[in-house]
N, C-alpha and C. Protein backbone atom coordinates (compact mmCIF):
# COMPACT_ATOMS: atom_id res chain seq x y z
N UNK A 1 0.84 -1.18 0.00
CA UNK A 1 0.00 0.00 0.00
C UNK A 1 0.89 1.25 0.00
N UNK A 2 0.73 2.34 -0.66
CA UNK A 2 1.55 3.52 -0.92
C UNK A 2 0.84 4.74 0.31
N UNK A 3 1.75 5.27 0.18
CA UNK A 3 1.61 6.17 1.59
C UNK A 3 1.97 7.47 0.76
N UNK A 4 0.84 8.69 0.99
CA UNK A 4 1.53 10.11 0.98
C UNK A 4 3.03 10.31 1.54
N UNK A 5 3.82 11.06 0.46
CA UNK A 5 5.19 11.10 1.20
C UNK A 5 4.87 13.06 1.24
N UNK A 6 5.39 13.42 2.31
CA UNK A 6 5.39 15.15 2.16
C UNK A 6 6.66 15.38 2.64
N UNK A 7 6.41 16.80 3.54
CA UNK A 7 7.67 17.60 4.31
C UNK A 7 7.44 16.50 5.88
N UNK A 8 9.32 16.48 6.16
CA UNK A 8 9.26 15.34 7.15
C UNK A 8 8.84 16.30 8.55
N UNK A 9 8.55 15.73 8.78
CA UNK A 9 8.00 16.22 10.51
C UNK A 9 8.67 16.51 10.64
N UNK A 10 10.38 15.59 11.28
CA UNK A 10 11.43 16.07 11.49
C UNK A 10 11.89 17.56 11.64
N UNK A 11 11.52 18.25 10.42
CA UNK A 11 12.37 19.60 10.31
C UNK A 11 11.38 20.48 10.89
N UNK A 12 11.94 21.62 11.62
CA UNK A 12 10.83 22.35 11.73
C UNK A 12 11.12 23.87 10.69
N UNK A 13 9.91 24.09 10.83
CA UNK A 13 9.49 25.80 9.41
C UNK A 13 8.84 26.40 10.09
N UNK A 14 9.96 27.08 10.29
CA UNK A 14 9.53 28.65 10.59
C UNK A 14 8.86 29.85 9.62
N UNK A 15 7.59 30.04 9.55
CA UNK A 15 7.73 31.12 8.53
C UNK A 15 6.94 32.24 9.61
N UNK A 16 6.62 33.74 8.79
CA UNK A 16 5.49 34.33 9.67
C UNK A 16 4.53 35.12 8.80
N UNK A 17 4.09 35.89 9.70
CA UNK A 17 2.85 35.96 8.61
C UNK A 17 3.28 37.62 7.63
N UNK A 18 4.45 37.78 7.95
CA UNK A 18 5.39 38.65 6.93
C UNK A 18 5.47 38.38 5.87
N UNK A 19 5.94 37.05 5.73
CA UNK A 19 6.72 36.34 4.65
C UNK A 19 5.30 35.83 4.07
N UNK A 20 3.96 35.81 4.52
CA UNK A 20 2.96 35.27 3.66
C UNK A 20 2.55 36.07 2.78
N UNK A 21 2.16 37.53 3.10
CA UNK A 21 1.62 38.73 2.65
C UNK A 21 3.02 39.47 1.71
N UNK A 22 2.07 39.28 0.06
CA UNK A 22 2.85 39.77 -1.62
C UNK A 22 3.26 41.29 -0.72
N UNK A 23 3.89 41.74 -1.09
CA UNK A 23 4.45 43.43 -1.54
C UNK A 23 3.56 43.82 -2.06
N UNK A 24 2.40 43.41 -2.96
CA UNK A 24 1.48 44.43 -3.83
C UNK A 24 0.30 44.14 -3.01
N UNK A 25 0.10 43.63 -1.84
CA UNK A 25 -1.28 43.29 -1.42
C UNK A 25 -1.68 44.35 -0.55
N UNK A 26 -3.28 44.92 -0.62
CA UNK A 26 -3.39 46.32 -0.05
C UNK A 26 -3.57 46.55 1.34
N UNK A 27 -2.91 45.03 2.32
CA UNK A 27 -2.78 45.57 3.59
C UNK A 27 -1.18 46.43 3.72
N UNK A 28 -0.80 45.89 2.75
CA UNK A 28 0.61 46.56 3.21
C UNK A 28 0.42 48.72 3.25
N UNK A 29 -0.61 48.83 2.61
CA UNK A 29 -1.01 50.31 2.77
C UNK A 29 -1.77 50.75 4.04
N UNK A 30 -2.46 49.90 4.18
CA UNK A 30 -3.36 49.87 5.62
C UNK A 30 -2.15 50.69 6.80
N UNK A 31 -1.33 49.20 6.78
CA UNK A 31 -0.45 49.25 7.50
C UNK A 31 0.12 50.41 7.78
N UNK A 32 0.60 50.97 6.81
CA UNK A 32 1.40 51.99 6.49
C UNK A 32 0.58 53.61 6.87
N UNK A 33 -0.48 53.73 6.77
CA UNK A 33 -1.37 54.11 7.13
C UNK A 33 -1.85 54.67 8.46
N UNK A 34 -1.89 53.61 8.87
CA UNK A 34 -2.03 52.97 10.78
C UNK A 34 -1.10 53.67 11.28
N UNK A 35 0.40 53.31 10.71
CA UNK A 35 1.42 53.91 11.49
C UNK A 35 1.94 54.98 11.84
N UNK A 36 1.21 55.99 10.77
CA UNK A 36 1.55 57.28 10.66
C UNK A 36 0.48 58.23 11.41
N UNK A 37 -0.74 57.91 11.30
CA UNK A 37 -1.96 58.38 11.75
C UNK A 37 -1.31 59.14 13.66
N UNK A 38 -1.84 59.82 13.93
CA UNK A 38 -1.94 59.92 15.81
C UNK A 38 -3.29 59.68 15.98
N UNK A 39 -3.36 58.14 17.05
CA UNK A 39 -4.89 57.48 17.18
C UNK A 39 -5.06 58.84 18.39
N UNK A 40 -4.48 59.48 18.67
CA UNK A 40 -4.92 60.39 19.88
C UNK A 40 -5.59 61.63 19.28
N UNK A 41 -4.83 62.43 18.28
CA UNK A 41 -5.99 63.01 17.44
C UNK A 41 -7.26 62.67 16.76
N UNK A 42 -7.76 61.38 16.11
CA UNK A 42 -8.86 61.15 16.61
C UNK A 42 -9.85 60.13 17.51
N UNK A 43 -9.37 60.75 18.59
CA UNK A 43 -10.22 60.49 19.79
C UNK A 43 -9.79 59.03 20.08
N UNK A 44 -8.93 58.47 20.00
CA UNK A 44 -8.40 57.42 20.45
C UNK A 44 -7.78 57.52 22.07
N UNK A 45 -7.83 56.98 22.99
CA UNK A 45 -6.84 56.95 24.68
C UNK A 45 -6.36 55.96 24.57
N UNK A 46 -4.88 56.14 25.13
CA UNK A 46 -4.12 55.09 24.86
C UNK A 46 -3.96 54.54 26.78
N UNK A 47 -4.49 53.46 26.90
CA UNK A 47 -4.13 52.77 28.52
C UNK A 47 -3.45 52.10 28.44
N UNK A 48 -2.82 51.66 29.25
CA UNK A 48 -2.11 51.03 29.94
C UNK A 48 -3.08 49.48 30.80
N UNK A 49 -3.24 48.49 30.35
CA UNK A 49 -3.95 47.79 31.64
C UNK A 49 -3.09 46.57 31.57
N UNK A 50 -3.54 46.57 33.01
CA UNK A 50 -2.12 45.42 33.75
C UNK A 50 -2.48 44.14 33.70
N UNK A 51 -1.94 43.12 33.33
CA UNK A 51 -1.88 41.67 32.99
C UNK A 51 -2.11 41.08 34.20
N UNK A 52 -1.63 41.34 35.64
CA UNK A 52 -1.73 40.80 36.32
C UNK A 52 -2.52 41.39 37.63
N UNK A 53 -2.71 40.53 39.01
CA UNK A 53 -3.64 41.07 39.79
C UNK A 53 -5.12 40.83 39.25
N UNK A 54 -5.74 41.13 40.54
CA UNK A 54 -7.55 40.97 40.59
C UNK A 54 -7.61 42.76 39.90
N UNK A 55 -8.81 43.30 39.15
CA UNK A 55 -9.18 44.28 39.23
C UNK A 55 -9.22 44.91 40.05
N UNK A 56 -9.29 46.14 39.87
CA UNK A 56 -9.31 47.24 40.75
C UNK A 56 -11.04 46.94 41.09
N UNK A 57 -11.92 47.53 42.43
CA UNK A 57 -13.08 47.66 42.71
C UNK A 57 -14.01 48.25 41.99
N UNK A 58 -13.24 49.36 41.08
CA UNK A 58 -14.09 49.76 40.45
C UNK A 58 -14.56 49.34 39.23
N UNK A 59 -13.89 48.32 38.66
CA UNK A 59 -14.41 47.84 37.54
C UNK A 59 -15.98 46.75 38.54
N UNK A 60 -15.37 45.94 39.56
CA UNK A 60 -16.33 45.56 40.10
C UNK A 60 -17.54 46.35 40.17
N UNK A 61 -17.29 47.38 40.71
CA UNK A 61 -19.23 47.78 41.21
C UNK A 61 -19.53 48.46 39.89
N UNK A 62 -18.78 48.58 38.22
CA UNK A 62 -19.95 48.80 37.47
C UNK A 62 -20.04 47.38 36.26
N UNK A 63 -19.96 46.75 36.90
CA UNK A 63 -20.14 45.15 36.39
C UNK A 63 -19.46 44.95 35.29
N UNK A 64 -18.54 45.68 34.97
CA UNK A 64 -17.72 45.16 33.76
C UNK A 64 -17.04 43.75 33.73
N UNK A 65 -16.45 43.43 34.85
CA UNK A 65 -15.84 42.16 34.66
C UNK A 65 -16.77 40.41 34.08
């Protein structure tokens, strides 16, 4: 009985999602875009929230969590 032969497990491949996305594809403008913009001029706040620890109380008493 014949067996699919492919890429061996063995090796590992690294790629990312850089190397997937053409040079002519129109996120690369997005991107470019995004970066230049100040999200603070429009109406964007930039926080800070902490990975670790229980919430603060106040997220408690307005039921966000």
């Amino acid at each position: 009985m014949q067996h699919i032969t492919g890429i061996s497990r063995q090796q590992l491949q690294i790629s990312s999602l850089e190397d997937k996305i053409t040079t002519d594809n129109p996120i690369r403008f997005i991107e470019a875009f995004v970066e230049i913009i100040s999200l603070e001029s429009v109406g964007f706040t930039i926080q800070t929230i902490k990975s670790e620890g229980r919430p603060s109380p106040a997220c408690w008493q307005a039921g966000t969590i």
